[in-house]
Protein backbone atom coordinates (compact mmCIF):
# COMPACT_ATOMS: atom_id res chain seq x y z
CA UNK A 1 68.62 143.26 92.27
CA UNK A 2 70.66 140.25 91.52
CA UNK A 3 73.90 140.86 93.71
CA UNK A 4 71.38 142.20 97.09
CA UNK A 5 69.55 138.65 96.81
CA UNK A 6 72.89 137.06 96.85
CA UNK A 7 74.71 139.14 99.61
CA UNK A 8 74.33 137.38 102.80
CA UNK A 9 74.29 139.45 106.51
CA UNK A 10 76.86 137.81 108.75
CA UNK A 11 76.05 139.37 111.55
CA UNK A 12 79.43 140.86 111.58
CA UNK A 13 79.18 142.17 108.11
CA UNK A 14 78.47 141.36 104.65
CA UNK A 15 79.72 138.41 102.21
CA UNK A 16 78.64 138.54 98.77
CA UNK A 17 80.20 135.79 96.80
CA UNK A 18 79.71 137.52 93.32
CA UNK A 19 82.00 140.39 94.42
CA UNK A 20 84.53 138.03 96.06
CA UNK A 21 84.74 135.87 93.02
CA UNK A 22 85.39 139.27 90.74
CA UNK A 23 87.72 140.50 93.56
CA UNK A 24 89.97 136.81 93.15
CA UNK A 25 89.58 137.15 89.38
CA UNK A 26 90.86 140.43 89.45
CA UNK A 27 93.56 139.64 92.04
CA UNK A 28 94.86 136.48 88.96
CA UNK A 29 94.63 138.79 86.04
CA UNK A 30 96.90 141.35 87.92
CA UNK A 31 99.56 138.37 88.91
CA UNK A 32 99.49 136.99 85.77
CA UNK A 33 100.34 140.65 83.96
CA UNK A 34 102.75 140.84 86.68
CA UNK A 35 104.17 137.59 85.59
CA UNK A 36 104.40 138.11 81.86
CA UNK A 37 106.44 141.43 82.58
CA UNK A 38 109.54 138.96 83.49
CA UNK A 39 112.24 138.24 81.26
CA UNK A 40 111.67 135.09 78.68
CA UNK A 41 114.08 132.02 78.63
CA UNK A 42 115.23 132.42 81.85
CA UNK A 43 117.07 128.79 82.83
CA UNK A 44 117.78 128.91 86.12
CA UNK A 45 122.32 127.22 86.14
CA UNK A 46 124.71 127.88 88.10
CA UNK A 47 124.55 130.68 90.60
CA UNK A 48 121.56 132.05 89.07
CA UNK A 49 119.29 129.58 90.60
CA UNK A 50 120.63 129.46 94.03
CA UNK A 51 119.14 131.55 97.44
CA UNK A 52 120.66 134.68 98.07
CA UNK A 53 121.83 135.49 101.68
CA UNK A 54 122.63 138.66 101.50
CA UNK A 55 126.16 137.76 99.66
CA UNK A 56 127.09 135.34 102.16
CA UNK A 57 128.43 132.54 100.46
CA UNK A 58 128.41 129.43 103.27
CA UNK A 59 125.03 128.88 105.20
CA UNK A 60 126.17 126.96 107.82
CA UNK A 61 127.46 130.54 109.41
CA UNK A 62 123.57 131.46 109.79
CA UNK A 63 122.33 128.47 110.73
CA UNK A 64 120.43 128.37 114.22
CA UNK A 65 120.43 124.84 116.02
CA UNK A 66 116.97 123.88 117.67
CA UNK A 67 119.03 123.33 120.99
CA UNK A 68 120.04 126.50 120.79
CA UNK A 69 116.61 127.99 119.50
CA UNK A 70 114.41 126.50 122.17
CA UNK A 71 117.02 125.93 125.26
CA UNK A 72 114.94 127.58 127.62
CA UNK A 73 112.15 125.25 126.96
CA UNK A 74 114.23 121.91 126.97
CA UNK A 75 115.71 123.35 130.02
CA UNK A 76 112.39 124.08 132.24
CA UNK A 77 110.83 120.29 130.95
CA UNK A 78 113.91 118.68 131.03
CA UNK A 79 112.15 116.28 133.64
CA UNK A 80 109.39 116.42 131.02
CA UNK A 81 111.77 115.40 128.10
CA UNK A 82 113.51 112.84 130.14
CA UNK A 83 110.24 110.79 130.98
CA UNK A 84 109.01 111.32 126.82
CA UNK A 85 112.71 109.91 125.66
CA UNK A 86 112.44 106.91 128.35
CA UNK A 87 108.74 106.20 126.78
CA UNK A 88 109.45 106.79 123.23
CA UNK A 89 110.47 102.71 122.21
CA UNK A 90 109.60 104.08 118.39
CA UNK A 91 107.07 100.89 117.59
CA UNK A 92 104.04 102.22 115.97
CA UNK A 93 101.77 99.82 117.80
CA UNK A 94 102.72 101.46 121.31
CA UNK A 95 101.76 105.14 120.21
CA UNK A 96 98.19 103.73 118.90
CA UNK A 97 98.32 101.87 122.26
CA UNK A 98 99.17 105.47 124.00
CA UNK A 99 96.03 107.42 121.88
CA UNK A 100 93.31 104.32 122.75
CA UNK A 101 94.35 105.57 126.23
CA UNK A 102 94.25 109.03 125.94
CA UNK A 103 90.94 108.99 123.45
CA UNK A 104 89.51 107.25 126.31
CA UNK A 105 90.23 108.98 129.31
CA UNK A 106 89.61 111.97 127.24
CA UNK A 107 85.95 110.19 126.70
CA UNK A 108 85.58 109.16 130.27
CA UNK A 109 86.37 112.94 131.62
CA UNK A 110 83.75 114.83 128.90
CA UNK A 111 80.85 112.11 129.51
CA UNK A 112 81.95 112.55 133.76
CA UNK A 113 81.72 116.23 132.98
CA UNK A 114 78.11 116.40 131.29
């Protein structure tokens, strides 16, 4: 009687939070058996404790530059990028100068709007 009074009809389906508490409680005990299965006094030294890429030692070989990554988008806005790097002066008072402006145009074009 308990767990139908306290299942609530989404309109999309069914939530019950009793059953999705047991579910997460369930989900813990199972990671933490999981967990005590591994080996005791591990210390992670030396090699041990390091990423492993696929025996590769250097990861500069595998390392992707963002100019290569996204040079099809830096390409197409380049006029884009050009006009942001000429703007961009890095003093914090100029971006909150740039959001005022935005926020308020943004403000002007919703109240124009309704």
């Amino acid at each position: 009687m308990l767990v139908s009074v306290l299942t609530v009809n989404t309109g999309s389906g069914y939530w019950n939070p009793i059953i999705l508490l047991i579910t997460i409680l369930i989900i813990f005990l199972l990671i933490y058996i999981l967990r005590s299965l591994g080996r005791r006094g591990f210390t992670p030294s030396g090699d041990k404790s390091k990423a492993f890429l696929s025996g590769n030692k250097e990861i500069a070989d595998h390392h992707i530059k963002a100019s290569n990554l996204y040079w099809g988008f830096t390409t197409a806005l380049s006029g884009l990028y050009s006009l942001a790097r000429r703007l961009h002066t890095g003093d914090v008072s100029d971006y909150v100068l740039w959001f005022i402006i935005v926020l308020a145009v943004s403000f002007i074009i919703s109240v124009g709007v309704i």
